[in-house]
Protein backbone atom coordinates (compact mmCIF):
# COMPACT_ATOMS: atom_id res chain seq x y z
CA UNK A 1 -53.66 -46.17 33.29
CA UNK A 2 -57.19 -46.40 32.05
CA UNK A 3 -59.40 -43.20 32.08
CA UNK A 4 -62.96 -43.06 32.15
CA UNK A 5 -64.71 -40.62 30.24
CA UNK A 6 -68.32 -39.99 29.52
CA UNK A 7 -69.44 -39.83 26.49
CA UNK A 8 -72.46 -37.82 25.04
CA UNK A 9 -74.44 -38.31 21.75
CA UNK A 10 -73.95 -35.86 19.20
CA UNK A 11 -75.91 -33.14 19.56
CA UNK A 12 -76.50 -30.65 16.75
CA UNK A 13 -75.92 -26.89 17.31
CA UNK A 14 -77.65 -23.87 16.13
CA UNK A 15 -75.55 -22.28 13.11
CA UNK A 16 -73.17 -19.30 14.51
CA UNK A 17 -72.70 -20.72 17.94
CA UNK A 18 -69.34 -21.80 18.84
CA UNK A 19 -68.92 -25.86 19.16
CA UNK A 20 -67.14 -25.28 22.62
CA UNK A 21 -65.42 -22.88 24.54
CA UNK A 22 -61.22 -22.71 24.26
CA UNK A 23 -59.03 -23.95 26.58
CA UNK A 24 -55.95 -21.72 26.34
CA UNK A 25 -54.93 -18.20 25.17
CA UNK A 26 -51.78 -17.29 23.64
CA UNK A 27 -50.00 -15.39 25.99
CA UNK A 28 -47.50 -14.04 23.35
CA UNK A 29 -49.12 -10.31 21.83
CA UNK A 30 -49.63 -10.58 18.05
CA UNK A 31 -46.65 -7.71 17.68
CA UNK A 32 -44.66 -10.07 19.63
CA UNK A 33 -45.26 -13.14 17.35
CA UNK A 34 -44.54 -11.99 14.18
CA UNK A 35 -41.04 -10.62 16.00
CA UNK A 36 -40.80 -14.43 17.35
CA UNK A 37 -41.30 -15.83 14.19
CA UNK A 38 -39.55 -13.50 12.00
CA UNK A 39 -36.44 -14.76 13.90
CA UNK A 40 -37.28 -18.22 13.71
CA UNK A 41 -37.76 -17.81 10.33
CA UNK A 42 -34.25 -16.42 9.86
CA UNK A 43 -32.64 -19.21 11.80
CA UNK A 44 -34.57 -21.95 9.76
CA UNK A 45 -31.50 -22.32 7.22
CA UNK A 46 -29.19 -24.32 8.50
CA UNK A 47 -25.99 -22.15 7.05
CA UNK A 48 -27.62 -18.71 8.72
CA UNK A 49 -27.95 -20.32 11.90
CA UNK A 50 -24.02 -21.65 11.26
CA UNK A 51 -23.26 -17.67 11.27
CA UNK A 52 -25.31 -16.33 13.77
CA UNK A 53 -23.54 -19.38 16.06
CA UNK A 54 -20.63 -18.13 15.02
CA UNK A 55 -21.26 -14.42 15.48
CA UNK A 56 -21.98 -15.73 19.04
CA UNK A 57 -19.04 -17.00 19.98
CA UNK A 58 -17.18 -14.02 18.55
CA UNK A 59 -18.33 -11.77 20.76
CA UNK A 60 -17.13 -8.76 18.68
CA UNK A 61 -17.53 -7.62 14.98
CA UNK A 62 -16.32 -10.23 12.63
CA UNK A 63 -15.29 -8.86 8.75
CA UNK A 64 -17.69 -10.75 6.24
CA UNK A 65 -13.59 -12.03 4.45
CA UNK A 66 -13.55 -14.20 7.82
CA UNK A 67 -16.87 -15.30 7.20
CA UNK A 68 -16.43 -16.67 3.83
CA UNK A 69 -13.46 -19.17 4.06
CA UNK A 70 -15.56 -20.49 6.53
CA UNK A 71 -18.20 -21.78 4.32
CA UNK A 72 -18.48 -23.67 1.06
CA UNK A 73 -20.77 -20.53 -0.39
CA UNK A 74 -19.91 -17.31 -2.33
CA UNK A 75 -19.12 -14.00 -0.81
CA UNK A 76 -22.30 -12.78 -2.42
CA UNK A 77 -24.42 -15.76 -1.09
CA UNK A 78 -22.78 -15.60 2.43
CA UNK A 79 -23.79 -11.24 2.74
CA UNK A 80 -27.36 -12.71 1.28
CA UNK A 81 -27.55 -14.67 4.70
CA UNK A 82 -26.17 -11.93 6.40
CA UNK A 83 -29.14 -9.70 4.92
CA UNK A 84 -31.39 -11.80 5.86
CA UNK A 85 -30.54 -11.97 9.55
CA UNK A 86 -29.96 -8.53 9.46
CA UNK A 87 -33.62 -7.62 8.16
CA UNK A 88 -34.60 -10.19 11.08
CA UNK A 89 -33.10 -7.95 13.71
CA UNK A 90 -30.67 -10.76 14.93
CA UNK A 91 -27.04 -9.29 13.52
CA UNK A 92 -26.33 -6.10 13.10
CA UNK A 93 -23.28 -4.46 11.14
CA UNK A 94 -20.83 -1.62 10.82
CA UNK A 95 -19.05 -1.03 7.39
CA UNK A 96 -15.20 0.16 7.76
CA UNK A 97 -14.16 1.27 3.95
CA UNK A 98 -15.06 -1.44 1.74
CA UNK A 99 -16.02 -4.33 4.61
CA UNK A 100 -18.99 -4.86 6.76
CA UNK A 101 -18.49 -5.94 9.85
CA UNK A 102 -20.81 -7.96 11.42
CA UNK A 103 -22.24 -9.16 15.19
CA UNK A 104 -25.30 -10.66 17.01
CA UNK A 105 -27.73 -8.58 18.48
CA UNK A 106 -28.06 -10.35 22.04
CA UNK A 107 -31.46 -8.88 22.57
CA UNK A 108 -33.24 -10.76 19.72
CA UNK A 109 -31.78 -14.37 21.04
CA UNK A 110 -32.66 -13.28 24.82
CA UNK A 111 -36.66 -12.75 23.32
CA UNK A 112 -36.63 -16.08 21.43
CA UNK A 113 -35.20 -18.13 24.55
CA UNK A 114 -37.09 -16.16 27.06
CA UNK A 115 -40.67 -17.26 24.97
CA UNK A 116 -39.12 -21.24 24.44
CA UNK A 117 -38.71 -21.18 27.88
């Protein structure tokens, strides 16, 4: 499919004036995008993303001595990916004497696949 297009010499422009006009606007707020991409960020390691699927499928509060077994990792690395998808705002947790239990705020996922979408 061959498309004809017209081209013009190269012109220069005055200094300060813009070289041409944009053709889209972010529709996303810049509040909004650092929320986006803060969980994106979160969910870029491939073991956090692992938890949070598993979190998911849960449904319910999972102890972090479930978690572990689960994974080739440390107890102390696995609650550093917790942390880190806590600070994120994607799980949440409740501690019950010396465990934390853990679960996926649905809210956070529901903005991320509302904006890919």
């Amino acid at each position: 499919m061959a498309v004809d297009l017209e081209l013009a010499p190269k012109q220069k422009r005055p200094p300060g004036e813009p070289c041409c006009q944009p053709v889209a606007y972010p529709d996303v707020e810049r509040a909004q995008a650092e929320r986006i991409a803060a969980i994106a960020k979160a969910l870029a390691d491939p073991i956090r993303l692992q938890l949070v699927d598993v979190l998911r499928q849960h449904a319910g509060k999972v102890c972090v001595c479930e978690l572990v077994p689960l994974f080739d990792l440390s107890q102390p690395t696995v609650s550093h990916h917790l942390k880190v998808l806590r600070e994120a705002g994607i799980v949440d947790s409740e501690r019950r004497g010396l465990w934390a239990y853990y679960y996926v705020l649905p809210e956070a996922l529901k903005e991320l696949s509302a904006w890919l979408s």
